[in-house]
C-alpha atoms as a PDB file:
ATOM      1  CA  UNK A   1     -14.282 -60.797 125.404  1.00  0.00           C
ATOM      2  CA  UNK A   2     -10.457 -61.065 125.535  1.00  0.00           C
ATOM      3  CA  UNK A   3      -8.674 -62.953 128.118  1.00  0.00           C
ATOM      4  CA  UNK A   4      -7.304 -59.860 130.321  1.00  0.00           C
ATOM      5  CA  UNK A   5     -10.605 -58.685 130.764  1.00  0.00           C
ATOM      6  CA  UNK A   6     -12.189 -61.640 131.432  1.00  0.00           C
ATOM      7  CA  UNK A   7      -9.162 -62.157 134.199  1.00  0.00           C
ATOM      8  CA  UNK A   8     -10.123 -58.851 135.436  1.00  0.00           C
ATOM      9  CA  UNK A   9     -13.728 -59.471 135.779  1.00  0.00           C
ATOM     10  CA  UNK A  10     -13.040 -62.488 137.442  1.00  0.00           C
ATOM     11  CA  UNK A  11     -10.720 -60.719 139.747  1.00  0.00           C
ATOM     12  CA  UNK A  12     -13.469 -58.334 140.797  1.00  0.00           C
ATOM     13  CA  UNK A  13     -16.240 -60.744 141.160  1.00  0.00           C
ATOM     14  CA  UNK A  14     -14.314 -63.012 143.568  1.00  0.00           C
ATOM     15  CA  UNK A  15     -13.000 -59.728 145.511  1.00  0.00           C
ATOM     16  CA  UNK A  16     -16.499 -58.461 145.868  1.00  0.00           C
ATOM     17  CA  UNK A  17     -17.816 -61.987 147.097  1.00  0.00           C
ATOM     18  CA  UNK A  18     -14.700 -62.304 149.579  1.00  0.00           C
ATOM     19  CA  UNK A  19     -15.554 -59.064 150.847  1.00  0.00           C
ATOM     20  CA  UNK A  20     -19.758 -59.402 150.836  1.00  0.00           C
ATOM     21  CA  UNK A  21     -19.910 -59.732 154.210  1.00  0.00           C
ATOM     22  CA  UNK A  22     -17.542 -56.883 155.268  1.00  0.00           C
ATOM     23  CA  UNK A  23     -19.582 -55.116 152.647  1.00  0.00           C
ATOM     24  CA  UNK A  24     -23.089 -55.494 154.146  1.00  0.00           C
ATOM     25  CA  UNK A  25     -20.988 -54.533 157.873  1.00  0.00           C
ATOM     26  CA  UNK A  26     -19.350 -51.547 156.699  1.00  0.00           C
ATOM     27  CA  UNK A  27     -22.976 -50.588 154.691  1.00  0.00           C
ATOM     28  CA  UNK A  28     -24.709 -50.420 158.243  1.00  0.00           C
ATOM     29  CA  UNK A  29     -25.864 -47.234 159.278  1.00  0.00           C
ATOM     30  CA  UNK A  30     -23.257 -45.569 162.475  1.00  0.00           C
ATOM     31  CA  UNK A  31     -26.526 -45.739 164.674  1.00  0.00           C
ATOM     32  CA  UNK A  32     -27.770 -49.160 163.357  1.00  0.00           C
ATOM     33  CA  UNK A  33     -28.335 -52.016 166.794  1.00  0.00           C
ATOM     34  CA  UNK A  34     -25.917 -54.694 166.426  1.00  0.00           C
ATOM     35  CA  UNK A  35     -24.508 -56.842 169.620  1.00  0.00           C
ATOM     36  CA  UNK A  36     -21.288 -56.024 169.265  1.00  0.00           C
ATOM     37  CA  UNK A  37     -22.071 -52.197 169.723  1.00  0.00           C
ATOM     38  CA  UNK A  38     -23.414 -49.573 172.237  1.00  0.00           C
ATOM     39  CA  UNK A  39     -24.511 -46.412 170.820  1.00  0.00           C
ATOM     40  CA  UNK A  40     -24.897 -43.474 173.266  1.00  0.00           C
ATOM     41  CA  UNK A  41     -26.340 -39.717 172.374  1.00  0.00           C
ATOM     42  CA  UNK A  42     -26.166 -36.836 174.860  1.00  0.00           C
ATOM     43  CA  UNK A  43     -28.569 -35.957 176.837  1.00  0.00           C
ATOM     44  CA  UNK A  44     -28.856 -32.249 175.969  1.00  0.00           C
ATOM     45  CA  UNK A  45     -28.802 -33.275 172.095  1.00  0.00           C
ATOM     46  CA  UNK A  46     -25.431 -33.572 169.876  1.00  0.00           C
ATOM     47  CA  UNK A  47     -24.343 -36.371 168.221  1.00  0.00           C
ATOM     48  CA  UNK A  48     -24.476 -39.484 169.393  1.00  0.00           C
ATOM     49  CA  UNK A  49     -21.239 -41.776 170.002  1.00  0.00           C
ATOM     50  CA  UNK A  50     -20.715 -45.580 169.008  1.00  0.00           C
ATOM     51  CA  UNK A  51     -18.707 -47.760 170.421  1.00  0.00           C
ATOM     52  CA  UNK A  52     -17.228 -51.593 169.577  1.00  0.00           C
ATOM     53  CA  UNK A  53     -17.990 -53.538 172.522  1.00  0.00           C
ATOM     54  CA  UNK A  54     -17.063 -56.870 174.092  1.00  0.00           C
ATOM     55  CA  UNK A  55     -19.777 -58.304 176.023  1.00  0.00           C
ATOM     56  CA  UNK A  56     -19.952 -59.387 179.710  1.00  0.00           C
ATOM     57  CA  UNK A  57     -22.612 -61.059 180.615  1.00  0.00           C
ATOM     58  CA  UNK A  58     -22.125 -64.044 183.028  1.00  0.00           C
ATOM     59  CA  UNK A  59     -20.682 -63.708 186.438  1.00  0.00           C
ATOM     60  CA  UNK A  60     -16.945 -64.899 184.818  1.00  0.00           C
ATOM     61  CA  UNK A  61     -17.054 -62.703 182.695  1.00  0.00           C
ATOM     62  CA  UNK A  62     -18.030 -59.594 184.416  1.00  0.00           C
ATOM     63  CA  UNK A  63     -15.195 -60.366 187.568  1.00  0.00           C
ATOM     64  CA  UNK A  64     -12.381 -60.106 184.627  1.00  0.00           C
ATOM     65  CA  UNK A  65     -14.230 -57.257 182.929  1.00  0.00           C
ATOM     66  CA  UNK A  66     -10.914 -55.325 181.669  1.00  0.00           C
ATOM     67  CA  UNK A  67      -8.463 -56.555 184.221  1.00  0.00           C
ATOM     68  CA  UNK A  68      -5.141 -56.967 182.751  1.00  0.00           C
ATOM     69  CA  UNK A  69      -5.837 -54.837 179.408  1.00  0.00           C
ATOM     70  CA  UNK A  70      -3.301 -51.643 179.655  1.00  0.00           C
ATOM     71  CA  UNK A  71      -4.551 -50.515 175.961  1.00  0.00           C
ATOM     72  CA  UNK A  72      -8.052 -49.964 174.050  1.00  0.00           C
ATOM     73  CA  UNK A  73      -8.974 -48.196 171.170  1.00  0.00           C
ATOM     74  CA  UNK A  74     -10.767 -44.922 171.694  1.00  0.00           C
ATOM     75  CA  UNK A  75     -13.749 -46.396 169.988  1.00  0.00           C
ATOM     76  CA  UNK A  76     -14.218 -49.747 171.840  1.00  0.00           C
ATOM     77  CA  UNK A  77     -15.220 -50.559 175.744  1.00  0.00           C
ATOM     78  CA  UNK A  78     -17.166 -53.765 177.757  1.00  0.00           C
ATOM     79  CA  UNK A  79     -20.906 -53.498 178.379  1.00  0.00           C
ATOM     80  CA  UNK A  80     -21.599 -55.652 181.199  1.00  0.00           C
ATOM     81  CA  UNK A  81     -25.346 -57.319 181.424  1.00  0.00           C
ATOM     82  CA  UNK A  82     -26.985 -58.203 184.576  1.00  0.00           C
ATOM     83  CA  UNK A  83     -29.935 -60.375 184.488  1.00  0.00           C
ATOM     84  CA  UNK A  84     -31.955 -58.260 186.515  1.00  0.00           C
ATOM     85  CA  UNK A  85     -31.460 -54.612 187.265  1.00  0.00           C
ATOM     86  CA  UNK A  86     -29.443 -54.181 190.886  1.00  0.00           C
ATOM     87  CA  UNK A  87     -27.348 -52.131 192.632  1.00  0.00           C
ATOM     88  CA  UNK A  88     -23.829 -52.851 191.708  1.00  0.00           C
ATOM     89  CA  UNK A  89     -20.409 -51.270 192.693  1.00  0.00           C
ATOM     90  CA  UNK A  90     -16.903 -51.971 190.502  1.00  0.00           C
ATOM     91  CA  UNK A  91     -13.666 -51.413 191.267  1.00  0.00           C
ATOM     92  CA  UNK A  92     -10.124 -51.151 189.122  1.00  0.00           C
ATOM     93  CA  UNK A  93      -8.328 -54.470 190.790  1.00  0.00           C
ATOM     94  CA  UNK A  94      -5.590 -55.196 188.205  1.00  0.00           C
ATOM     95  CA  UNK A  95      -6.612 -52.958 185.712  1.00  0.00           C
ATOM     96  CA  UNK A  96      -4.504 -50.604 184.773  1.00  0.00           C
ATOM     97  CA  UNK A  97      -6.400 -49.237 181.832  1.00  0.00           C
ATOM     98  CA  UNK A  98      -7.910 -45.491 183.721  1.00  0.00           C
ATOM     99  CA  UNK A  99     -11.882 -45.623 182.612  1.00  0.00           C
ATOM    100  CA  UNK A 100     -15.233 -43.826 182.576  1.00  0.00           C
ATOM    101  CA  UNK A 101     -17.535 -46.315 184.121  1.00  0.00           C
ATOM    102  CA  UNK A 102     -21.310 -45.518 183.251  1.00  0.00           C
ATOM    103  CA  UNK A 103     -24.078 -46.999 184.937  1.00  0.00           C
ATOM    104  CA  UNK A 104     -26.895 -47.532 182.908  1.00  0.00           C
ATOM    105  CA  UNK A 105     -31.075 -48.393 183.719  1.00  0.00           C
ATOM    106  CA  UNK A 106     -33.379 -50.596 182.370  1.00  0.00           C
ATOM    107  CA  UNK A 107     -34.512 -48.195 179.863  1.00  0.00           C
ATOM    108  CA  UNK A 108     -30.696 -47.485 178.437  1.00  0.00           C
ATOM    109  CA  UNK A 109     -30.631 -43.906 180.470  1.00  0.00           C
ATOM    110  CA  UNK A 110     -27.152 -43.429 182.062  1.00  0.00           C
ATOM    111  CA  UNK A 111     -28.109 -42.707 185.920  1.00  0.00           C
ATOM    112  CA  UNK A 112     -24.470 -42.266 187.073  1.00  0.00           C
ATOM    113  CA  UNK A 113     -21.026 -41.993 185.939  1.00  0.00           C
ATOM    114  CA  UNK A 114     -17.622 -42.503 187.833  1.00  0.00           C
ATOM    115  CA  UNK A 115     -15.447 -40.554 185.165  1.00  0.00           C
ATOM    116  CA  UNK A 116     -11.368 -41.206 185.210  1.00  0.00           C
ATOM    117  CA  UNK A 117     -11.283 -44.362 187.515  1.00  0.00           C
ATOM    118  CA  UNK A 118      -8.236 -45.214 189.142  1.00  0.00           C
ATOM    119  CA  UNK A 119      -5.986 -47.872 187.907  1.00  0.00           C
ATOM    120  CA  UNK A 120      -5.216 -51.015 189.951  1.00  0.00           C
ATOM    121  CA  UNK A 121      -7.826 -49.287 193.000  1.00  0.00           C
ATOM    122  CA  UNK A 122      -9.532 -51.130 195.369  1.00  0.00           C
ATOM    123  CA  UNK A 123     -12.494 -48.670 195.877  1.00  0.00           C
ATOM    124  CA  UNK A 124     -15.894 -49.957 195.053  1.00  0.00           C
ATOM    125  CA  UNK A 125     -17.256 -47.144 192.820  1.00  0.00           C
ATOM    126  CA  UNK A 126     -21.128 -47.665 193.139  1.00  0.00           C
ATOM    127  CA  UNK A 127     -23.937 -47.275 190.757  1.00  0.00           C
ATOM    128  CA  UNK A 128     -25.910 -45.188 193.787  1.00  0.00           C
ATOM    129  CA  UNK A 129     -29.295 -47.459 192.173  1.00  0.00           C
ATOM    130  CA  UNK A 130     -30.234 -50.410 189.944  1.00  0.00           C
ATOM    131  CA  UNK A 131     -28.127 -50.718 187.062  1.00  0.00           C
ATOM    132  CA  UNK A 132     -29.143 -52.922 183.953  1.00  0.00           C
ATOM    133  CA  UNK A 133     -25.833 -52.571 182.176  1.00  0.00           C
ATOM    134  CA  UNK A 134     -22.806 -50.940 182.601  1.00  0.00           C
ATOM    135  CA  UNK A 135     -20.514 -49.705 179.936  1.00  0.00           C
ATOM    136  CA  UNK A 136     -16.730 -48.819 180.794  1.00  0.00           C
ATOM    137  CA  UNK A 137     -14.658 -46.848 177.913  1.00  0.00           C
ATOM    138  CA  UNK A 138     -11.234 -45.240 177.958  1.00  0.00           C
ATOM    139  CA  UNK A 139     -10.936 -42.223 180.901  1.00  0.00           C
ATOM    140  CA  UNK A 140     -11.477 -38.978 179.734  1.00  0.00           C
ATOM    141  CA  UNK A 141     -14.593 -39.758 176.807  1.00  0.00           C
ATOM    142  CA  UNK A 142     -17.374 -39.488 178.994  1.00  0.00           C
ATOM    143  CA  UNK A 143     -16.285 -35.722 179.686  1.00  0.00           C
ATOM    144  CA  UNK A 144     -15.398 -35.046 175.727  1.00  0.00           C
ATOM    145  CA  UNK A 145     -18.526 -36.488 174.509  1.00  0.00           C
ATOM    146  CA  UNK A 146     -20.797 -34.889 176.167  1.00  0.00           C
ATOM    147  CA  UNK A 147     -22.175 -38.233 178.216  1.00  0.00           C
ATOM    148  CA  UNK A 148     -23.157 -37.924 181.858  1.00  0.00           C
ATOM    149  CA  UNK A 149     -25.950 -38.823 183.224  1.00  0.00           C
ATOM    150  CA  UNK A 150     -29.387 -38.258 181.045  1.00  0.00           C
ATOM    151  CA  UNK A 151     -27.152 -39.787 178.003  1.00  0.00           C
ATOM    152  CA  UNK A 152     -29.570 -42.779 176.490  1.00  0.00           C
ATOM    153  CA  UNK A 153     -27.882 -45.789 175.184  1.00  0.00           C
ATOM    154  CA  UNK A 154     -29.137 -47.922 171.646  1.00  0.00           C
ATOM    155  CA  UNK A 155     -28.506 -51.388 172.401  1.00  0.00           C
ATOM    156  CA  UNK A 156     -30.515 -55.072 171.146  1.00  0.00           C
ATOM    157  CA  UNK A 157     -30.001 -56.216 174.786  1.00  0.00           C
ATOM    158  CA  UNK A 158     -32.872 -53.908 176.199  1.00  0.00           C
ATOM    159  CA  UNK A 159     -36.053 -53.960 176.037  1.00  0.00           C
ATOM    160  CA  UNK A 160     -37.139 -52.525 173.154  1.00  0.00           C
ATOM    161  CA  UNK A 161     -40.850 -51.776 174.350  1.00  0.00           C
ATOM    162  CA  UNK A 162     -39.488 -50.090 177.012  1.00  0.00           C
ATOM    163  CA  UNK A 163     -36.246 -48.259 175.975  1.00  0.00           C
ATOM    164  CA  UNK A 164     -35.853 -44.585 175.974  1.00  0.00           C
ATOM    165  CA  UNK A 165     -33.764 -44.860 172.391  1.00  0.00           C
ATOM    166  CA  UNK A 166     -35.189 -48.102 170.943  1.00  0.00           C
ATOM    167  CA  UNK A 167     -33.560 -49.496 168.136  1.00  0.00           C
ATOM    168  CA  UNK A 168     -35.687 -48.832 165.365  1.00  0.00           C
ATOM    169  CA  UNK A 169     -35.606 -44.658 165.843  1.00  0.00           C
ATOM    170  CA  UNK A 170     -33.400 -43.171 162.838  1.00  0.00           C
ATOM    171  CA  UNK A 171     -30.357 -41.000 164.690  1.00  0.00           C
ATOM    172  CA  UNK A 172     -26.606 -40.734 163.654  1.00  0.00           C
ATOM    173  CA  UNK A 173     -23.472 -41.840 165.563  1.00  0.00           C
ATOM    174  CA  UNK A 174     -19.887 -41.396 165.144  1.00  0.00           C
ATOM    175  CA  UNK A 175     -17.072 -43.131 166.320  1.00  0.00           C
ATOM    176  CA  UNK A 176     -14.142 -41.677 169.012  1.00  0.00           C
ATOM    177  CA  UNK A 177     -11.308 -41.237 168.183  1.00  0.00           C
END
């Protein structure tokens, strides 16, 4: 074997183990359950949406939520986890990022949705019923999307026996953008 390609193979073998584990992420299915994403379909049918997402899921955490941020990618958002499905209400205190706020049940089905919220508002904008999670995403993708209320999200944090999309049923996604 001569010595350039040798080099070369050498070259590609540590480039494929530096990247492995980017790799096995980008070699995920769009629709696949992970932590770090919430994947919502329609309810009337269409293709389903994913989303990077940042977790809230202590009391901290969801008070900050997005406050301060004045820029996301389409494709990202915050799921916030309550312990136990309740009635909640949010509001856009210091958060001048405009977002679709969707309230979500204990089975993943999106009850209600405050669409275009109002930066820096003090207005509690209520889930109208118990809300297991709540995902907020850029203002304006709830509406081009297709997901209002009905919409079912894929997500490890719910119950799998008793979601309405669990994350073992096959589906596609694709990101925003």
């Amino acid at each position: 074997m001569s010595r350039r390609r040798a080099a070369a193979l050498a070259a590609a073998l540590a480039l494929a183990l530096a990247g492995g584990a980017q790799g096995a992420r980008a070699a995920q299915p769009a629709d696949a359950c992970a932590e770090d994403a919430a994947v919502l379909r329609p309810a009337g049918g269409g293709a389903a949406a994913r989303f990077s997402v940042e977790i809230a899921d202590d009391p901290a955490e969801r008070a900050r939520g997005l406050m301060g941020r004045r820029a996301m990618p389409a494709d990202h958002g915050m799921l916030f986890v309550f312990e136990t499905p309740r009635p909640v209400a949010f509001w856009m205190k210091d958060t001048p990022l405009p977002l679709d706020i969707l309230f979500i049940d204990a089975r993943g089905v999106v009850t209600r949705v405050h669409e275009r919220s109002t930066p820096f508002s003090e207005t509690p904008l209520p889930s109208g019923g118990p809300a297991a999670m709540t995902l907020e995403i850029n203002a304006g993708l709830v509406r081009r999307l297709g997901l209002g209320p009905g919409a079912q999200l894929r997500h490890p944090r719910l119950d799998q026996t008793r979601a309405a999309w669990p994350c073992a049923a096959p589906d596609q996604a694709r990101r925003p953008g």
